[in-house]
Protein backbone atom coordinates (compact mmCIF):
# COMPACT_ATOMS: atom_id res chain seq x y z
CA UNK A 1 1.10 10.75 82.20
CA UNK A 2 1.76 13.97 80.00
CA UNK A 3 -0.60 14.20 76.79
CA UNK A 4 2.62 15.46 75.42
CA UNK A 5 4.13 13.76 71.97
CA UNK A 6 7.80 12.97 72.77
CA UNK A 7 9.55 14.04 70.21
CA UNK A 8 11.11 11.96 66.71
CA UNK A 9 14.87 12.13 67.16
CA UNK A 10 17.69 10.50 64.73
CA UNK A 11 19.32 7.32 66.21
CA UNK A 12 22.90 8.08 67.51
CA UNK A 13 25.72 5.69 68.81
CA UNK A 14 24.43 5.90 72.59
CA UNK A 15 21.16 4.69 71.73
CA UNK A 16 22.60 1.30 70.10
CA UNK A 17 22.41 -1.04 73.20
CA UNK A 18 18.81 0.09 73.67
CA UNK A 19 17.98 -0.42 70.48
CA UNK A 20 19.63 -3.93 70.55
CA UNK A 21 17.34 -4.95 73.35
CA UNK A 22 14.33 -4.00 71.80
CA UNK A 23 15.31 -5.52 68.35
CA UNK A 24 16.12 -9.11 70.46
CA UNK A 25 12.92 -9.00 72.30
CA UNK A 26 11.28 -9.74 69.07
CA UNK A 27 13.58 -11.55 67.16
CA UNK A 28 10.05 -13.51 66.03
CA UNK A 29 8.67 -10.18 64.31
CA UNK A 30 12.21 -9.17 62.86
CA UNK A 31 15.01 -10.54 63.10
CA UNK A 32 18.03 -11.47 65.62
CA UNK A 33 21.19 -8.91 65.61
CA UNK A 34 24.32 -9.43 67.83
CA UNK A 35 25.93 -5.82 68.17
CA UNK A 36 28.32 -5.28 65.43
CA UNK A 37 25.66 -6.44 62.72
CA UNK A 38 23.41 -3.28 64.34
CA UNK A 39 26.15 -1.41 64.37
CA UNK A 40 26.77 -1.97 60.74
CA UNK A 41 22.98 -1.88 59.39
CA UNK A 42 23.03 1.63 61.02
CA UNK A 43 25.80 3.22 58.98
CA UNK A 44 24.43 1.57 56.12
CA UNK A 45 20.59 3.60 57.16
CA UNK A 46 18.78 5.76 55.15
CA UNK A 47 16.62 7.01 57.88
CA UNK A 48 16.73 5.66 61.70
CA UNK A 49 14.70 7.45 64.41
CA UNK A 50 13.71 6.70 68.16
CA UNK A 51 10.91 7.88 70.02
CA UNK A 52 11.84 8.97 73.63
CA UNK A 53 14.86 7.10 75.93
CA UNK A 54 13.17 4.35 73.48
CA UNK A 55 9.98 3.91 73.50
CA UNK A 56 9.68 3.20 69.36
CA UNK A 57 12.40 2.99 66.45
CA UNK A 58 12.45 2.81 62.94
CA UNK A 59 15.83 1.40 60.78
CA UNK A 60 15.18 1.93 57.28
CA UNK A 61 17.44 1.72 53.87
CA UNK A 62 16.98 3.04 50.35
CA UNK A 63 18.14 1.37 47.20
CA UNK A 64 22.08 2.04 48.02
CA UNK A 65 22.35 0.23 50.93
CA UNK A 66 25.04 -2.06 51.25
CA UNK A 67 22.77 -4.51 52.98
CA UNK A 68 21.98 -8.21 52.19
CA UNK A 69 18.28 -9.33 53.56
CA UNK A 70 16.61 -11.21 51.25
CA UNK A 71 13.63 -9.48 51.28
CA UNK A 72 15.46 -5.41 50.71
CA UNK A 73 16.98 -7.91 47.66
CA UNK A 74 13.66 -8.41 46.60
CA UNK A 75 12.77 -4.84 46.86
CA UNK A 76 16.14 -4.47 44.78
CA UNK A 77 15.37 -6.47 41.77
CA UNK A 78 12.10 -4.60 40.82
CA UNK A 79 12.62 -1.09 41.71
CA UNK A 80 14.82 1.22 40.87
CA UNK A 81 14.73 4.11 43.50
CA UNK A 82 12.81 3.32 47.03
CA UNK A 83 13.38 3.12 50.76
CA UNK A 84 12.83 0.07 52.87
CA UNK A 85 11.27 -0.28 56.17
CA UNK A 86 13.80 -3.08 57.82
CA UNK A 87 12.08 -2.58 61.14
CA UNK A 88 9.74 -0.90 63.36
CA UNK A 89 9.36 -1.85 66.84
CA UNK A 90 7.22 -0.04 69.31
CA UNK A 91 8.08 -1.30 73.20
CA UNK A 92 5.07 -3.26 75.02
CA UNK A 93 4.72 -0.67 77.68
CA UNK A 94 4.34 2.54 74.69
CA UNK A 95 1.88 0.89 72.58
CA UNK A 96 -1.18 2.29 71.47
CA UNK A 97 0.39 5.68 71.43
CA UNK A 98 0.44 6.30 68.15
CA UNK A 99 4.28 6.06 67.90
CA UNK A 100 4.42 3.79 64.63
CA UNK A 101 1.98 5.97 63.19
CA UNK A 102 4.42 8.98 63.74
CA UNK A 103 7.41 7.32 62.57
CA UNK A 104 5.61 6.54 59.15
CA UNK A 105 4.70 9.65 58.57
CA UNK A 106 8.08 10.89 59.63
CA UNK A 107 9.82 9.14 57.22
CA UNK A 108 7.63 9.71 54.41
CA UNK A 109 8.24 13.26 54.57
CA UNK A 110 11.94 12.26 54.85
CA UNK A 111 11.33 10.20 51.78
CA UNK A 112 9.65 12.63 50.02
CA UNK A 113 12.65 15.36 50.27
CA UNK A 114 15.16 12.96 49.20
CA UNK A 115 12.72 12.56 46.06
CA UNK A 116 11.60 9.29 46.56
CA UNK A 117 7.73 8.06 45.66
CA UNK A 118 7.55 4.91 46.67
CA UNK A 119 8.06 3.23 50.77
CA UNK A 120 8.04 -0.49 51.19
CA UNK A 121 8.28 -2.95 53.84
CA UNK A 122 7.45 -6.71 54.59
CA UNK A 123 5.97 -8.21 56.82
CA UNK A 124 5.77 -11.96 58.04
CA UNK A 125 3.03 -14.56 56.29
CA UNK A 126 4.01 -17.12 58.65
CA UNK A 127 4.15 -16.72 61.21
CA UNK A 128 1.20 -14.29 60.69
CA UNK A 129 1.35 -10.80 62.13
CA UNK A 130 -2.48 -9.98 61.28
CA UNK A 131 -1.66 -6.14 63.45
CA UNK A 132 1.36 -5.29 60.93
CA UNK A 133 -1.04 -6.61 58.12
CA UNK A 134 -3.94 -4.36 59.35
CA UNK A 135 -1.00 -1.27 60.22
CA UNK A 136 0.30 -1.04 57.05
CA UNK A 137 -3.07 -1.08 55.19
CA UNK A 138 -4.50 1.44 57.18
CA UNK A 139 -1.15 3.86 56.00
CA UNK A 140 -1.88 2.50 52.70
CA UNK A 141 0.08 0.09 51.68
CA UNK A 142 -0.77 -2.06 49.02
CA UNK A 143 0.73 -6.35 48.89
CA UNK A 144 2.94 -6.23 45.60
CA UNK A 145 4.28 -10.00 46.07
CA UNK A 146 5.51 -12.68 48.60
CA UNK A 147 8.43 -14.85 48.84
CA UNK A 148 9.57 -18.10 51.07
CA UNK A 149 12.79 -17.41 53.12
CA UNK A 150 15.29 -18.47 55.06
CA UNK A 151 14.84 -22.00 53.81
CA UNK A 152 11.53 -22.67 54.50
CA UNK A 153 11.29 -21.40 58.08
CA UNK A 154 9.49 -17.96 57.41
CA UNK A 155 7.40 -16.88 54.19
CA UNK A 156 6.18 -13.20 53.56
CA UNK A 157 4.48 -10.61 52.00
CA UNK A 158 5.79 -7.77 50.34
CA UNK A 159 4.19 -4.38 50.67
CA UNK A 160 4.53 -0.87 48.70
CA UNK A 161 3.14 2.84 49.54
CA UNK A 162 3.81 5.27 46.83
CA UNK A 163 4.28 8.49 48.10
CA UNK A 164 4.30 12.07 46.40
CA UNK A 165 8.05 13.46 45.57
């Protein structure tokens, strides 16, 4: 295997059944998307990027997305100007490569020339995802509230980085 970093390239319309597959094979983490809802939620993107033929992606949106998760809402109603991390998936087979870590760091840089200064994201309570707890603490986010969705069936936590315009 090459020591090589593949490289961080925007999302384009070829890439979308990929990215479906990845998204569906955990549903559990994010959430379910039938192909014109992804297709939608990526015009809608602030930043989307893909590691290699798709080994990682990001799908993010800032505060004038037209976009109607309850927890982006959230994000909504207390800030004025940030960009939220909808999802991050990193395929079974490329983990431990570092490529969330990249992606982050990516997009805070994009952040950071579109003269943002803060990045949040949220991530599930229950079920627990202790790894995406421990992930985003480590890039150092900080838990700025929680919230019960979807009826009952999933609570979370919300989580903010401020960043340096």
């Amino acid at each position: 295997m090459s020591k090589e970093l593949l490289p961080i390239e925007q999302v384009s319309p070829a890439d979308e059944a990929a990215i479906l597959v990845l998204n569906n094979e955990h549903a559990a983490e994010l959430s379910w998307l039938e192909p014109e809802r992804l297709s939608f939620l990526l015009g809608e993107a602030f930043y989307t990027r893909r590691i290699g033929a798709l080994e990682a992606f990001i799908l993010c949106f800032d505060q004038d997305a037209d976009y109607d998760s309850p927890n982006f809402l959230w994000f909504r109603e207390r800030y004025r100007r940030f960009v939220y991390v909808d999802r991050v998936v990193v395929a079974a087979a490329a983990r431990g490569r570092g490529h969330a870590r990249r992606l982050y760091e990516d997009l805070f840089e994009q952040a950071r020339r579109a003269g943002h200064t803060i990045v949040t994201c949220e991530v599930n309570a229950e079920p627990p995802n202790p790894a995406s707890d421990a992930f985003h603490a480590a890039l150092g986010f900080a838990e700025v509230g929680d919230a019960v969705i979807h009826g009952g069936k999933k609570s979370v936590r919300y989580w903010a980085k401020p960043i340096a315009a």
